[in-house]
N, C-alpha and C. Protein backbone atom coordinates (compact mmCIF):
# COMPACT_ATOMS: atom_id res chain seq x y z
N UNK A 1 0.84 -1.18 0.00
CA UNK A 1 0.00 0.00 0.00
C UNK A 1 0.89 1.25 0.00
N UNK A 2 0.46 2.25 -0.67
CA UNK A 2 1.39 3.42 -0.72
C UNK A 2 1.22 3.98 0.49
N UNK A 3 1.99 4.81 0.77
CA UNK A 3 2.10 5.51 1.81
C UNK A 3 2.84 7.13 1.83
N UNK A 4 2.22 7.64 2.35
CA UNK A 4 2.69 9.53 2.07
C UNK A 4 3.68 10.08 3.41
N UNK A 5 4.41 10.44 2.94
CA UNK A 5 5.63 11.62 3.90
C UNK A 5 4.98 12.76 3.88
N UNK A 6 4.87 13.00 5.00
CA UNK A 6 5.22 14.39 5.07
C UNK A 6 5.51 15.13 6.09
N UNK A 7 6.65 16.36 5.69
CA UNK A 7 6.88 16.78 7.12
C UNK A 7 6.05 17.40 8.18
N UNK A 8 6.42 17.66 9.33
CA UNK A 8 5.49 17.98 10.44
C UNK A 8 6.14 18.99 11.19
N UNK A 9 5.61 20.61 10.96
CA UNK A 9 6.52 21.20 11.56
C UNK A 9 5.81 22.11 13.17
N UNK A 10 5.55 21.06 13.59
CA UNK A 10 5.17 20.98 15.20
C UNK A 10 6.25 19.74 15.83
N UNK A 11 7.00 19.32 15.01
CA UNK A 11 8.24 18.44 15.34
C UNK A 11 9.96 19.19 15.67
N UNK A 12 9.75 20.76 15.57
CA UNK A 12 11.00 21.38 15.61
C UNK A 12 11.39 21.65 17.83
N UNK A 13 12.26 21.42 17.68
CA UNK A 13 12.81 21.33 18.76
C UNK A 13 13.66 22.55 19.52
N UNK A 14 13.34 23.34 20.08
CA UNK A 14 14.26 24.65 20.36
C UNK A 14 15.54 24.15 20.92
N UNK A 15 15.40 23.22 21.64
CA UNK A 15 17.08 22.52 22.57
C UNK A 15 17.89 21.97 21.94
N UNK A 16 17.54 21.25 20.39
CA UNK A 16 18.29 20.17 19.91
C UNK A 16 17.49 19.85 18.47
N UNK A 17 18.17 19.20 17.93
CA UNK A 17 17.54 18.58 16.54
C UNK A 17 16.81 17.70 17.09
N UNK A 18 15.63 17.37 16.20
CA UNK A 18 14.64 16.20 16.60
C UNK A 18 15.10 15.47 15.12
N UNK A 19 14.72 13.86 15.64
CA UNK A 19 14.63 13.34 14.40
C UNK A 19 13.86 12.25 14.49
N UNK A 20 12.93 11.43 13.51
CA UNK A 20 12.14 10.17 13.38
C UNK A 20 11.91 9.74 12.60
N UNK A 21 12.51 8.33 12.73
CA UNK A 21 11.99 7.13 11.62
C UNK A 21 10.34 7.29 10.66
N UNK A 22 10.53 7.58 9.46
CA UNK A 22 9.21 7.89 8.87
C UNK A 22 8.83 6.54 8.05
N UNK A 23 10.06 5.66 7.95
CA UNK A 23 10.05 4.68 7.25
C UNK A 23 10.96 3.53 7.09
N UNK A 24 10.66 2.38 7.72
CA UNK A 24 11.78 1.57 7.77
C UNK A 24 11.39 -0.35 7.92
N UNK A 25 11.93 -0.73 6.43
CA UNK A 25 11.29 -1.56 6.66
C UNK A 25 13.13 -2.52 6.52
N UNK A 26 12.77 -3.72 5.82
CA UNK A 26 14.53 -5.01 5.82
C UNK A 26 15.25 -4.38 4.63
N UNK A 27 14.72 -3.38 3.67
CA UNK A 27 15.87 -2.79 2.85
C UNK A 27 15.99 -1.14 2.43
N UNK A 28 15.17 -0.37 3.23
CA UNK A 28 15.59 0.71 3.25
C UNK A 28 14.85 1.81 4.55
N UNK A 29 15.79 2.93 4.86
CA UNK A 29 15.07 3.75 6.38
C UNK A 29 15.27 5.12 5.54
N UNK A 30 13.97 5.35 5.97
CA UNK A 30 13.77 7.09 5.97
C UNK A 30 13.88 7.46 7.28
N UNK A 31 14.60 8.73 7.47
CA UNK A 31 14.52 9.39 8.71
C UNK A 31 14.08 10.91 8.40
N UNK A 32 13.50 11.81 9.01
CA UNK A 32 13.36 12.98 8.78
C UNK A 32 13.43 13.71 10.08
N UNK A 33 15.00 14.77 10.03
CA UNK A 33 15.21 15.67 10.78
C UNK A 33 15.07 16.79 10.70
N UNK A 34 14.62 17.51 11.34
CA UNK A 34 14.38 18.95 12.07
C UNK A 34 15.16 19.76 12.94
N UNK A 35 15.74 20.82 12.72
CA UNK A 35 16.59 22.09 12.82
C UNK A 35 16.14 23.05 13.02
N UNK A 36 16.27 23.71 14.25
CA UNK A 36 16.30 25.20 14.23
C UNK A 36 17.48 25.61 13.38
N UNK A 37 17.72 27.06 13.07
CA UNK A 37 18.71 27.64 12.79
C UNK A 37 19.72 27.61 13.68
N UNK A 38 21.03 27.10 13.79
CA UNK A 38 22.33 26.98 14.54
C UNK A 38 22.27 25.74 14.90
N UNK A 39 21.04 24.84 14.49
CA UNK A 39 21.19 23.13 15.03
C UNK A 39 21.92 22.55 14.13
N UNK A 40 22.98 21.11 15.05
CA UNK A 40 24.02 20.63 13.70
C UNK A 40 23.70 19.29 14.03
N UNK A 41 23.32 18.15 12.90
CA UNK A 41 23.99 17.06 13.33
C UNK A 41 25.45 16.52 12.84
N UNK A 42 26.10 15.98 14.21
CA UNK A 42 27.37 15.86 14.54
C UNK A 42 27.93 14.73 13.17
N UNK A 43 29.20 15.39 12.52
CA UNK A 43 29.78 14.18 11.82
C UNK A 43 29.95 12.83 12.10
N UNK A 44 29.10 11.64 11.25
CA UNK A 44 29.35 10.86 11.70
C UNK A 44 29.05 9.68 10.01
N UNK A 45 29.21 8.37 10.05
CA UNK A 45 29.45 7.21 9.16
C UNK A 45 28.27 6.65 9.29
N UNK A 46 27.84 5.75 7.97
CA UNK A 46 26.75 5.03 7.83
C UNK A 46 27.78 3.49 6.78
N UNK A 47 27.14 2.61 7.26
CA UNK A 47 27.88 1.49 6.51
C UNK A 47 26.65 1.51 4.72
N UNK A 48 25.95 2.23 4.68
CA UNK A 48 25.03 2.33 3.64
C UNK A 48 25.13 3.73 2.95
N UNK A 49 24.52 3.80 1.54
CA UNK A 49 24.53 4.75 0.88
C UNK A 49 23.73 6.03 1.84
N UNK A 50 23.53 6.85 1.97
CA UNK A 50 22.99 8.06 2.65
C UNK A 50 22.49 9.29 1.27
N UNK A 51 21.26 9.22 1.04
CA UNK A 51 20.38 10.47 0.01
C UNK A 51 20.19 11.51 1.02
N UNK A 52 20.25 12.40 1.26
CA UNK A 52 20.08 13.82 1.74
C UNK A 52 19.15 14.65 1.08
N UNK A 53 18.52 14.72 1.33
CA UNK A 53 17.05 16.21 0.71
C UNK A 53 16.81 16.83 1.41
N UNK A 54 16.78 18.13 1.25
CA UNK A 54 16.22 19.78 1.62
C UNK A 54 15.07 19.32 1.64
N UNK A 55 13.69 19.37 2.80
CA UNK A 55 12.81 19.63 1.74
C UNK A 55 12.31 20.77 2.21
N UNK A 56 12.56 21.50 3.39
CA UNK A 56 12.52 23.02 3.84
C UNK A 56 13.67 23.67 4.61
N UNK A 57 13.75 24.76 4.14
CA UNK A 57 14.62 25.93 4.86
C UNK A 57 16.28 25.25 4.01
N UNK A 58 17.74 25.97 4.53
CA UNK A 58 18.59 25.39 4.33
C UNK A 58 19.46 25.46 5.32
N UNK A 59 20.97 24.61 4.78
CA UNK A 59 21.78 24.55 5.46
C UNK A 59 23.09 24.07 4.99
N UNK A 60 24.42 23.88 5.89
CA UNK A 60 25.61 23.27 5.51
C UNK A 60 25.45 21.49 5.26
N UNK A 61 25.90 21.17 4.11
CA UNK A 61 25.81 19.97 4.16
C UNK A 61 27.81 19.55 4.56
N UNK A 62 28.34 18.49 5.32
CA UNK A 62 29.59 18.60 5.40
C UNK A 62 29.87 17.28 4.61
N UNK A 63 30.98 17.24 4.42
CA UNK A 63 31.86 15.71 3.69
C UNK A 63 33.08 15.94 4.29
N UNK A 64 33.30 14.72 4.69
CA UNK A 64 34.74 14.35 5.43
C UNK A 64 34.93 15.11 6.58
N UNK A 65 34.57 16.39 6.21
CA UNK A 65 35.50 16.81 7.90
C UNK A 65 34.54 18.56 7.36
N UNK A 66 34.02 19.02 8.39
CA UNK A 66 33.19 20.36 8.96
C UNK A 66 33.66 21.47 7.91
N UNK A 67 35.55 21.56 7.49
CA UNK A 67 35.48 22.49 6.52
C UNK A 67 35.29 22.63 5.34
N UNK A 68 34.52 20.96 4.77
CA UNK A 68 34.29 21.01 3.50
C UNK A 68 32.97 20.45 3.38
N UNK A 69 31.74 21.42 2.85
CA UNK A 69 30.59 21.58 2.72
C UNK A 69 30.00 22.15 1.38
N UNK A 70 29.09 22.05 1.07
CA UNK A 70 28.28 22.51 0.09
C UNK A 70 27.17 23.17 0.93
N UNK A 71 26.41 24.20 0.67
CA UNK A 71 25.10 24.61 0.97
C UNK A 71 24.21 24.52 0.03
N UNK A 72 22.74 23.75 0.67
CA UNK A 72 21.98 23.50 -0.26
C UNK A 72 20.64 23.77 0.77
N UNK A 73 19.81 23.99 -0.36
CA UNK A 73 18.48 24.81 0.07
C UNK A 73 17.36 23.89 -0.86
N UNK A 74 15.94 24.00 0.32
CA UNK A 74 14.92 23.30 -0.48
C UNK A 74 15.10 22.77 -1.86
N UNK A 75 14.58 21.43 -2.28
CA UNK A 75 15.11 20.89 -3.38
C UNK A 75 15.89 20.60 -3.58
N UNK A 76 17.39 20.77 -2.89
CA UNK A 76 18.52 19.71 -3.38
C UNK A 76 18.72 18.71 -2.79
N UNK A 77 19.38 18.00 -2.71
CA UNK A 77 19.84 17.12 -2.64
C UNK A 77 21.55 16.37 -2.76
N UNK A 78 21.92 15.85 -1.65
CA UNK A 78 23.43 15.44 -1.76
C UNK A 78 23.38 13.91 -1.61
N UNK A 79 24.09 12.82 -2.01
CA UNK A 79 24.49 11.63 -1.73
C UNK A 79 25.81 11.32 -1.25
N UNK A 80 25.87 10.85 0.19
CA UNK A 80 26.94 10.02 0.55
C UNK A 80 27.10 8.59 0.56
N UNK A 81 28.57 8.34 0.26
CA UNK A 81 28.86 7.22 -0.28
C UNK A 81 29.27 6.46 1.26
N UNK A 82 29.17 4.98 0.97
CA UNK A 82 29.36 4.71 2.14
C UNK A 82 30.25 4.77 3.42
N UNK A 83 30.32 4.59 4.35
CA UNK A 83 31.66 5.24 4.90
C UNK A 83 32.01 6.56 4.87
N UNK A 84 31.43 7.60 4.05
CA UNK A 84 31.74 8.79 4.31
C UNK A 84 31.26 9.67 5.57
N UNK A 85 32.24 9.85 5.85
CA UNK A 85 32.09 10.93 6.76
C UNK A 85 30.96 12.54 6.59
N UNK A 86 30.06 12.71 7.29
CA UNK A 86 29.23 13.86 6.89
C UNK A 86 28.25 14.19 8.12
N UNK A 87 27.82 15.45 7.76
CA UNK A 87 26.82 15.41 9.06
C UNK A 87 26.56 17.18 8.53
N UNK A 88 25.06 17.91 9.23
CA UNK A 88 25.05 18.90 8.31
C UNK A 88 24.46 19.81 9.51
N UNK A 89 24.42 21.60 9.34
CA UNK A 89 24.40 22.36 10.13
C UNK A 89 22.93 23.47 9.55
N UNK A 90 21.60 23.59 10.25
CA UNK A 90 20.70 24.52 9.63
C UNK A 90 21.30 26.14 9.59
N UNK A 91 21.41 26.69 8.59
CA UNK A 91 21.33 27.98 8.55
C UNK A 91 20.75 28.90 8.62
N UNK A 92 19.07 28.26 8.55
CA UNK A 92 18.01 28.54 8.71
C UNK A 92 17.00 27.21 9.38
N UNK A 93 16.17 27.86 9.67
CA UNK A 93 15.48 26.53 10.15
C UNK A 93 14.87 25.77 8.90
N UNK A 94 15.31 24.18 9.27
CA UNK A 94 15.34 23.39 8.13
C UNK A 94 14.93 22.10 8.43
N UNK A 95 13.86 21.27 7.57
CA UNK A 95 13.70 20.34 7.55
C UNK A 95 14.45 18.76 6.47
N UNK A 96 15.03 17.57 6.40
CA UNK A 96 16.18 16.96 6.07
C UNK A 96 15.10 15.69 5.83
N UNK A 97 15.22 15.44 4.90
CA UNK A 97 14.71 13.89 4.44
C UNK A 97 15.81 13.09 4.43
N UNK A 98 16.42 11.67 4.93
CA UNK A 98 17.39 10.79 4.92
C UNK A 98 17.04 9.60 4.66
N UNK A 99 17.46 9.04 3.14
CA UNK A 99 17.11 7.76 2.45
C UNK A 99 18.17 6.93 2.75
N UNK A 100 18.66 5.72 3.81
CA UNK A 100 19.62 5.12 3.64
C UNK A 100 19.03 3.66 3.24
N UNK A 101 19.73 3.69 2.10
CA UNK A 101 19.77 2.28 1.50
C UNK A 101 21.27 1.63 0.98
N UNK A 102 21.02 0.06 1.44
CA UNK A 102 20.38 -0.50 1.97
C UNK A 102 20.40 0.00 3.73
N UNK A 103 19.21 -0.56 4.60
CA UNK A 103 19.25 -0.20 5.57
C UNK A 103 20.48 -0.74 6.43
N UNK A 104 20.80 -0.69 7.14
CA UNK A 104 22.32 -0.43 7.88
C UNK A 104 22.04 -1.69 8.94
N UNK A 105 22.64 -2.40 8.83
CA UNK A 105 22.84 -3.65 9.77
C UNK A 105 23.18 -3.48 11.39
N UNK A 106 24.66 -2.66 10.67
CA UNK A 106 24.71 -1.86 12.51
C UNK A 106 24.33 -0.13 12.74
N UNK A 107 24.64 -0.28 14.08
CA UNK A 107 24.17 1.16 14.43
C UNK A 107 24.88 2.63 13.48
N UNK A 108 24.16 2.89 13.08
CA UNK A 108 25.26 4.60 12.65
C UNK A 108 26.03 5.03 13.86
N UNK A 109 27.09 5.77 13.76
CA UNK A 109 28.00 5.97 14.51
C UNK A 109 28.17 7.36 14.54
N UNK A 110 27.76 8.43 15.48
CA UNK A 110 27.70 9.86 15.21
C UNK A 110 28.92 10.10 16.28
N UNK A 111 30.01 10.88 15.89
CA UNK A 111 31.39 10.92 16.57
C UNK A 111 30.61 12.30 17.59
């Protein structure tokens, strides 16, 4: 049966990023996080591919290490490869769609 995303922005968090499983079944997890402006999540590894989507507000997206980023705003989109290092910072308050496929056997590892 199909099923619809969508974000919820009575889910933003003033203390911290919020984030929740929107979708997760034996071969792929959606997660969708929420940012105030100045919220970061911390660099960290996925043993799986990682899709990244804007789908409100923007922010720093990082690779490898905090000083190397792209900024991307509603509608884009970045892919990390596995093992890469990344993790991203709102510049505005921003909402983050996260497609990891396949789903990840072990835990993600946020340094």
């Amino acid at each position: 049966m199909a099923k619809i995303l969508m974000p919820e922005y009575s889910k933003f968090n003033e203390k911290r990023p919020y984030s929740e499983r929107v979708f997760d079944d034996d071969n792929c997890l959606i997660i969708h996080f929420y940012l105030k402006k100045g919220q970061k999540i911390p660099m960290h590894t996925s043993p799986s591919r990682v899709i990244v989507s804007v789908l409100e507000g923007k922010g720093k997206f990082f690779y490898k290490t905090e000083e190397n980023y792209k900024e991307l705003k509603a509608g884009e989109t970045i892919i990390y490869e596995r093992e890469e290092s990344h993790g991203f910072q709102a510049t505005e308050d921003m909402i983050v769609q996260a497609v990891i496929v396949p789903k990840p056997v072990r835990k993600i590892e946020i340094k």
